[in-house]
N, C-alpha and C. Protein backbone atom coordinates (compact mmCIF):
# COMPACT_ATOMS: atom_id res chain seq x y z
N UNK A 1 12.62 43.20 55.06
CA UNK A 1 13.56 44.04 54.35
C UNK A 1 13.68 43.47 52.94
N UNK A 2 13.48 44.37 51.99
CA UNK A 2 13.39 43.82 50.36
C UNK A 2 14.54 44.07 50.19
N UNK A 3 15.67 43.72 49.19
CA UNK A 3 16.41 44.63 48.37
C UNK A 3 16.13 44.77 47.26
N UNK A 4 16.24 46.12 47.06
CA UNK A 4 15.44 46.87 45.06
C UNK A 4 16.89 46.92 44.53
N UNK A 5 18.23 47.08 45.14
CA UNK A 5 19.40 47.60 43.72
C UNK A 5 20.26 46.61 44.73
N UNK A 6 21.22 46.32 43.84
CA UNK A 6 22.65 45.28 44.73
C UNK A 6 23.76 46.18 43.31
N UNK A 7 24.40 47.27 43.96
CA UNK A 7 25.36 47.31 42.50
C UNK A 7 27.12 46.93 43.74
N UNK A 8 28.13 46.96 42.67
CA UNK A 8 29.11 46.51 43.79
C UNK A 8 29.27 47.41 44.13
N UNK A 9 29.07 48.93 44.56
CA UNK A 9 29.61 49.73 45.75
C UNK A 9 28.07 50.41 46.50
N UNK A 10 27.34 49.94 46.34
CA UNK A 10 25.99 50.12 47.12
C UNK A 10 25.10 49.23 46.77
N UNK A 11 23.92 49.35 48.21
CA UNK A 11 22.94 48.48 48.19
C UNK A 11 21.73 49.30 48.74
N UNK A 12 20.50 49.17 48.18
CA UNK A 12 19.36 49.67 48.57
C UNK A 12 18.24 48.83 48.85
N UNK A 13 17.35 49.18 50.04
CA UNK A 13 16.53 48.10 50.89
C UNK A 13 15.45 49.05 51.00
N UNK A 14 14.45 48.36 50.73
CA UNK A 14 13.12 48.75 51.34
C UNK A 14 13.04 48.43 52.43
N UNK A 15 12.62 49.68 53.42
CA UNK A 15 12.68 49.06 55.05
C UNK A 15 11.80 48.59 56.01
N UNK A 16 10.54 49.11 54.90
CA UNK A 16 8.76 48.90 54.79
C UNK A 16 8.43 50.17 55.60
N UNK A 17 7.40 49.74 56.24
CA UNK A 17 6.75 51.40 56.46
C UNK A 17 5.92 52.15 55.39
N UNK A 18 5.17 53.06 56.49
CA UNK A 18 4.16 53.62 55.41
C UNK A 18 3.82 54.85 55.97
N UNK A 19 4.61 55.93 54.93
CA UNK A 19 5.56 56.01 53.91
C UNK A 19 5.93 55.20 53.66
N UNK A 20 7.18 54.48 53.05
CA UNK A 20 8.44 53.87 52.55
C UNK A 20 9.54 54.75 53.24
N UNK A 21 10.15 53.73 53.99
CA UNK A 21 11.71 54.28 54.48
C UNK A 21 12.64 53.19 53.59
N UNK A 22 13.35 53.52 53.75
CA UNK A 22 14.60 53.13 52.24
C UNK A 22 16.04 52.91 53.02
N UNK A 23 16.80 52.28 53.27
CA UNK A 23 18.25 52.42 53.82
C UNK A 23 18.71 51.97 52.43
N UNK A 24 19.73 53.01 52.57
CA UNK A 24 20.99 52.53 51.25
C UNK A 24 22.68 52.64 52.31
N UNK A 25 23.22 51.11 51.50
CA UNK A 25 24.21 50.67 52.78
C UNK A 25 25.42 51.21 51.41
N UNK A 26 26.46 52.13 52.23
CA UNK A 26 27.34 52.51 51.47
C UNK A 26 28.66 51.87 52.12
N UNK A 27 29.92 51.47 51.32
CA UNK A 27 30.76 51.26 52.19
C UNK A 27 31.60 52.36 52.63
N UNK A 28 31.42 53.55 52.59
CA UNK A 28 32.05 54.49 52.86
C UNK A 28 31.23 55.31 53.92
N UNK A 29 30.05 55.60 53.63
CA UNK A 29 29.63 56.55 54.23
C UNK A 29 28.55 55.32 55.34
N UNK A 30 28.46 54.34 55.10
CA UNK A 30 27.31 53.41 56.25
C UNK A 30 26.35 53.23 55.99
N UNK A 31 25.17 53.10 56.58
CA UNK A 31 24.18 52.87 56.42
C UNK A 31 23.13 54.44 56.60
N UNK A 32 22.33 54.70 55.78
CA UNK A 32 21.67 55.77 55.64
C UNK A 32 19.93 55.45 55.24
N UNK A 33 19.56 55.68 56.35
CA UNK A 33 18.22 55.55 56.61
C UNK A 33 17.09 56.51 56.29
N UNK A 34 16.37 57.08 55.23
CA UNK A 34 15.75 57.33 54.36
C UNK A 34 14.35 57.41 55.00
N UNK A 35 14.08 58.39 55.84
CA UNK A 35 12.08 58.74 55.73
C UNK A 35 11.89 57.21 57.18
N UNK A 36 13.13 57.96 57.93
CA UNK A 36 12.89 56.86 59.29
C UNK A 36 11.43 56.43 59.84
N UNK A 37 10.62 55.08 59.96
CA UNK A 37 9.85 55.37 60.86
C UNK A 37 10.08 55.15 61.95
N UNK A 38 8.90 55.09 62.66
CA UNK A 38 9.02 54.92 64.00
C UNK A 38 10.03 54.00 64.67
N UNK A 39 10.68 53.92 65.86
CA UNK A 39 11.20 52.94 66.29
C UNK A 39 10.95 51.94 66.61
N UNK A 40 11.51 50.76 66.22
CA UNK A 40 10.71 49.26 66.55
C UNK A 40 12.31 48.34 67.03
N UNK A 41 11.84 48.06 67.97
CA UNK A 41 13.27 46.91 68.21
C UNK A 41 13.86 46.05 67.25
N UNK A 42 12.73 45.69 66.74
CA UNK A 42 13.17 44.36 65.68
C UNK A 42 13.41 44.78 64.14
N UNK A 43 13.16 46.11 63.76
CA UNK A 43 13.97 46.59 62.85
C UNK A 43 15.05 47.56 63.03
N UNK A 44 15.09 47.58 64.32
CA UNK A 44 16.61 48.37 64.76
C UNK A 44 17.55 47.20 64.63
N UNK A 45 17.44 45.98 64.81
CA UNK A 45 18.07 44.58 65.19
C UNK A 45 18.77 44.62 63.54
N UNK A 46 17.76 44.13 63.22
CA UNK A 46 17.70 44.19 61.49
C UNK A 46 18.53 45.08 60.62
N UNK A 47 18.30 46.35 61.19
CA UNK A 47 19.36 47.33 60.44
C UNK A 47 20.91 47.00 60.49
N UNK A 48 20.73 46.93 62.49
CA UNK A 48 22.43 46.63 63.00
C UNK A 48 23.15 46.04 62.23
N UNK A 49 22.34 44.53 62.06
CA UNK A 49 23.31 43.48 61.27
C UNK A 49 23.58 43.53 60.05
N UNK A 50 23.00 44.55 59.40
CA UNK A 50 23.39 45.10 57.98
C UNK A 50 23.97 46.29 57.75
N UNK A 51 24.23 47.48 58.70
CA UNK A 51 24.98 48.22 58.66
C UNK A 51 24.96 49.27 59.53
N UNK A 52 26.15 49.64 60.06
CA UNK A 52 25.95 50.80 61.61
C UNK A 52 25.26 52.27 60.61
N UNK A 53 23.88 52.64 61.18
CA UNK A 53 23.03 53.65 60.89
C UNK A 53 23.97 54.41 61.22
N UNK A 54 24.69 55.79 59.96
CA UNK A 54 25.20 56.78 60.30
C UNK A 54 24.60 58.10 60.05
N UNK A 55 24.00 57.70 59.01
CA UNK A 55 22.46 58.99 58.90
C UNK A 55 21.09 58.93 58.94
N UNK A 56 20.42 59.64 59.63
CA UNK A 56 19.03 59.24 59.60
C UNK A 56 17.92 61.02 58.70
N UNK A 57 17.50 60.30 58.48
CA UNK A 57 16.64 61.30 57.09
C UNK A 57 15.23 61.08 58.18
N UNK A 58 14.40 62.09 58.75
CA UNK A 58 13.50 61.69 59.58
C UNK A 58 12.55 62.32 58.55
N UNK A 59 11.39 61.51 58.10
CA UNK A 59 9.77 62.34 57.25
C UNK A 59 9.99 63.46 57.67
N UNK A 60 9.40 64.53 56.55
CA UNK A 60 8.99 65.72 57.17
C UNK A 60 7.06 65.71 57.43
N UNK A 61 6.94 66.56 57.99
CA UNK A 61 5.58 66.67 59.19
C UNK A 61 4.26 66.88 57.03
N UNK A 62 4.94 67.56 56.58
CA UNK A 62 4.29 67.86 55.08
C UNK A 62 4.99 67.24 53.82
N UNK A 63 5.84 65.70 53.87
CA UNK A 63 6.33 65.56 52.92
C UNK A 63 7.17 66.40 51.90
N UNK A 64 6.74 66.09 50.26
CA UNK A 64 7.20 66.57 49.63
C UNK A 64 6.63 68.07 50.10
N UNK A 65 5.39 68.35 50.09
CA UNK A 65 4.85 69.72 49.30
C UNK A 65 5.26 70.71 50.86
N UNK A 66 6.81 70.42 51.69
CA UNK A 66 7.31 71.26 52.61
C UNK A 66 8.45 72.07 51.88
N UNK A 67 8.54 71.42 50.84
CA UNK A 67 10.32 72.02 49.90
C UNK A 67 9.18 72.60 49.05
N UNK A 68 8.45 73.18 48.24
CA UNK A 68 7.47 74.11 47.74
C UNK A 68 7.77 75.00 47.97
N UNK A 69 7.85 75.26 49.63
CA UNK A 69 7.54 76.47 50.11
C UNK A 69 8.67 77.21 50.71
């Protein structure tokens, strides 16, 4: 888990994956998980202890070029 931004009312993490999934930890709204991948135990672990996942953003099947159309 990288972190790319630390400002004082949010934080943003590279979550790795490929794509790039992204969690940005809000203190209001939680943790929001960005272009989910697959499930893996040990970055479900990982997330937990940094913030209860309250949204999940799952890839779409065509990426960007699905909002095109």
């Amino acid at each position: 888990m990288v972190e790319l931004l630390n400002l004082p009312s949010r934080r943003v993490f590279l979550a790795g994956g490929e794509p790039a999934s992204f969690l940005l930890v809000d203190p209001v709204a939680g943790g929001i998980l960005v272009n989910a991948p697959a499930f893996d135990s040990a970055l479900h672990d990982t997330l937990a202890a940094m913030a209860e996942v309250r949204f999940l953003f799952l890839p779409s099947a065509r990426g960007a070029a699905a909002a095109a159309h």
